[in-house]
Protein backbone atom coordinates (compact mmCIF):
# COMPACT_ATOMS: atom_id res chain seq x y z
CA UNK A 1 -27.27 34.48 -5.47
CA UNK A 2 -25.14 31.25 -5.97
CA UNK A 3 -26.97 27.82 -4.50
CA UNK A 4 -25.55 26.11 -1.59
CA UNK A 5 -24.54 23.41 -3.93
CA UNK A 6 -22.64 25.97 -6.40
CA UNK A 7 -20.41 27.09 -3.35
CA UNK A 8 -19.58 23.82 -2.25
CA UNK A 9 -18.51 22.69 -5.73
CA UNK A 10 -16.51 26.20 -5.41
CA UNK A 11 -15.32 25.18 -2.25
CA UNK A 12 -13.78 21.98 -3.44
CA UNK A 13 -12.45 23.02 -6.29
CA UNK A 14 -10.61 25.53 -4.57
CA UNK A 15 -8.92 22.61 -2.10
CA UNK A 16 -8.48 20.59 -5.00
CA UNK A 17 -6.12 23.48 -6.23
CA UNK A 18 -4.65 24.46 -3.25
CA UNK A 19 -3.52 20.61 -2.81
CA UNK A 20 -1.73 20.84 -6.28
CA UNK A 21 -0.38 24.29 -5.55
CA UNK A 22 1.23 22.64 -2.75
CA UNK A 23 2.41 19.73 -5.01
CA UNK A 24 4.05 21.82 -7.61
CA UNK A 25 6.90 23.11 -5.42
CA UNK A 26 7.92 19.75 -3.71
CA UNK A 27 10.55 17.53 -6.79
CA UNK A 28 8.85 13.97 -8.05
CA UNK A 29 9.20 11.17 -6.48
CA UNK A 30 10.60 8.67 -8.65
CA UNK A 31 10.14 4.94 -7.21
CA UNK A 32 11.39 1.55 -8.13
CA UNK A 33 9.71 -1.60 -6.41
CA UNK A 34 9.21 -5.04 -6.86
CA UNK A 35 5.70 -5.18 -8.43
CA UNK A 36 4.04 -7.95 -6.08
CA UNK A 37 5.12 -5.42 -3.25
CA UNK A 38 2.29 -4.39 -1.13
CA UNK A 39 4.14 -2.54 1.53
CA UNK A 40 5.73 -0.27 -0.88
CA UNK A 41 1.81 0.56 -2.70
CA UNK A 42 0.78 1.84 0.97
CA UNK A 43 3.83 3.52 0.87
CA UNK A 44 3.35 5.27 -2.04
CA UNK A 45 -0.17 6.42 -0.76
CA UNK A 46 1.68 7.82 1.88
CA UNK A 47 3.60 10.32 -0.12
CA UNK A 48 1.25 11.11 -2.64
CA UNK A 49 -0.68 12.13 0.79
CA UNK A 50 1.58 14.52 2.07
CA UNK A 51 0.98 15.94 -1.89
CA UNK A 52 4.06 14.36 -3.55
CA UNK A 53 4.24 13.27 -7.08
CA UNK A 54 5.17 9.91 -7.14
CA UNK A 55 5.65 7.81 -10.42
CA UNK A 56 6.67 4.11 -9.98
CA UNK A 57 8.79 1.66 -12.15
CA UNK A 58 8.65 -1.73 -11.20
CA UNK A 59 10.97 -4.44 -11.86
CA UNK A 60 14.57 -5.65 -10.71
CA UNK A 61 15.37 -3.11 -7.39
CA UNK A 62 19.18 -4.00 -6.63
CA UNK A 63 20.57 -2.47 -9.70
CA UNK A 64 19.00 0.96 -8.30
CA UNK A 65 20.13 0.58 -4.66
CA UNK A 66 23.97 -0.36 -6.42
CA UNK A 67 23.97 2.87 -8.99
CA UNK A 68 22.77 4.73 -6.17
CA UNK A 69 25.48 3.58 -3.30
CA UNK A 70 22.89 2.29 -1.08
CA UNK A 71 25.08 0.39 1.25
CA UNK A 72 23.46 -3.43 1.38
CA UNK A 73 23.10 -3.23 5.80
CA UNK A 74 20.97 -0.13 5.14
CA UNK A 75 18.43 -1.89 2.60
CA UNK A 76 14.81 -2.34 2.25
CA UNK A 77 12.04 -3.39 -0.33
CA UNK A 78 12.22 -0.59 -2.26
CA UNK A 79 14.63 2.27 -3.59
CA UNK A 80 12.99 6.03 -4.29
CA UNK A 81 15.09 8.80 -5.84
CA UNK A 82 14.12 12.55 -5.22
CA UNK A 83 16.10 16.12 -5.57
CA UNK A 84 19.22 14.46 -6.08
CA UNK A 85 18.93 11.99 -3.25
CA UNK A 86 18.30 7.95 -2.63
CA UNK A 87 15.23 7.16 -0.27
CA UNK A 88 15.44 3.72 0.50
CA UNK A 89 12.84 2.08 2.28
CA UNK A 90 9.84 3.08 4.64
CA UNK A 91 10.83 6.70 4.87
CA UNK A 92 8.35 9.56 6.55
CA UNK A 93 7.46 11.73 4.49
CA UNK A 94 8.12 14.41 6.80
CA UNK A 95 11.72 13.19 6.85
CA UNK A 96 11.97 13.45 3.18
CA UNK A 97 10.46 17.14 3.38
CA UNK A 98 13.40 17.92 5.80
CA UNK A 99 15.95 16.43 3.93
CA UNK A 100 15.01 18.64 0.59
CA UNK A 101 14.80 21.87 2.78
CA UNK A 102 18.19 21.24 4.38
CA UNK A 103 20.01 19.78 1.51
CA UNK A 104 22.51 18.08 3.46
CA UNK A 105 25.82 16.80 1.98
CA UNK A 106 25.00 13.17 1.45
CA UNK A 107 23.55 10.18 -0.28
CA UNK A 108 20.01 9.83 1.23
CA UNK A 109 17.48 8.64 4.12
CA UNK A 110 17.41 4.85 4.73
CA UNK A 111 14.97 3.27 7.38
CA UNK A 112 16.45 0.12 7.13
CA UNK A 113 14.68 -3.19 7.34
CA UNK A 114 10.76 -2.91 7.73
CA UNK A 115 10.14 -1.57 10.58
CA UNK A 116 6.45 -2.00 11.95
CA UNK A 117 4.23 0.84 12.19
CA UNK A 118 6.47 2.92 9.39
CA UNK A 119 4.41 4.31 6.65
CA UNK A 120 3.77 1.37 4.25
CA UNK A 121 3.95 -1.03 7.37
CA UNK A 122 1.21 -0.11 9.55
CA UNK A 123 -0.49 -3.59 11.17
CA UNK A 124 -3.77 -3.35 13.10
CA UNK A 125 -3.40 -4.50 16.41
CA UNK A 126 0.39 -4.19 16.37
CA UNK A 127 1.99 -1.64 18.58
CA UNK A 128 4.01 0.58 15.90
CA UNK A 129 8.34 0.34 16.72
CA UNK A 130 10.52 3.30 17.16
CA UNK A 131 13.28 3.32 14.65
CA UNK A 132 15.67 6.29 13.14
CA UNK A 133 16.12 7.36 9.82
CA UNK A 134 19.64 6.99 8.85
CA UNK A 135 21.56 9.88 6.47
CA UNK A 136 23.96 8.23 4.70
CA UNK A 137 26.75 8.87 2.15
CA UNK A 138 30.24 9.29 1.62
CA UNK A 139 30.98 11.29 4.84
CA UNK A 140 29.32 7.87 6.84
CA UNK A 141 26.09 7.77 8.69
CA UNK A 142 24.50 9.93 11.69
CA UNK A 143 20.60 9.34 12.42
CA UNK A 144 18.74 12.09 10.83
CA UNK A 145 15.91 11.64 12.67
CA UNK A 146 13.62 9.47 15.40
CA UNK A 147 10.30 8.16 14.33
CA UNK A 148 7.74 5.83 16.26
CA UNK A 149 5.25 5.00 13.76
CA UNK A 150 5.01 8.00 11.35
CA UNK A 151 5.33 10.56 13.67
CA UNK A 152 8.78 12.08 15.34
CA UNK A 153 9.72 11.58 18.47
């Protein structure tokens, strides 16, 4: 009969590979940020928590948000590419998760600005701001979805 302390290493192992199983169908998350950036670290966290992949360049972030038709009133600190899309700024991931199941004629998801209480910009003690998360591209702009925080509304 297996020890208590055998199943429990079972046990974990098992999450630890259900978590990756879960990983392996959602695309990379490729990131480019300014390195002194801690906003966009936290929000990194915050997708590799809801079991993205993330890998991050940093250096110069313009160039990105230009060869990726980020229009300059919908900018942030930091420009993501996933599935064919441009993530720019505090994005949910939730949001992101729609936008890949949906695959919606367009550029990307921008939450412009830095809005407080958006993944990456969560303040203790500060009440977190509704804001929407813009889709953007070609055919113009429509909010995508509401957010207070990181959760919908």
């Amino acid at each position: 009969m297996p020890s208590r302390r055998a199943v429990l290493a079972g046990l974990a192992a098992g999450l630890a590979l259900g978590r990756g199983a879960l990983a392996e169908g959602l695309p990379t998350v490729a990131v480019t940020k300014d390195p002194t950036c801690g906003c966009c670290e936290k929000w990194v966290a915050h997708l590799r928590e809801a079991d993205f992949a993330v890998t991050v360049t940093e250096g110069p972030v313009n160039p990105v948000k230009v060869r990726l038709g980020v229009p300059r009133d919908l900018a942030s600190c930091h420009t993501a590419q996933v599935g064919g899309y441009a993530i720019e700024g505090h994005v949910p991931a939730g949001a992101i998760r729609r936008l890949l199941a949906e695959k919606p004629q367009s550029t990307g998801l921008a939450v412009p600005g830095m809005p407080a209480g958006s993944p990456g910009m969560e303040v203790d003690g500060m009440e977190p701001a509704t804001y929407d998360v813009v889709l953007f591209g070609p055919e113009g702009r429509t909010t995508f979805a509401r957010y207070r925080g990181g959760e919908p509304v």
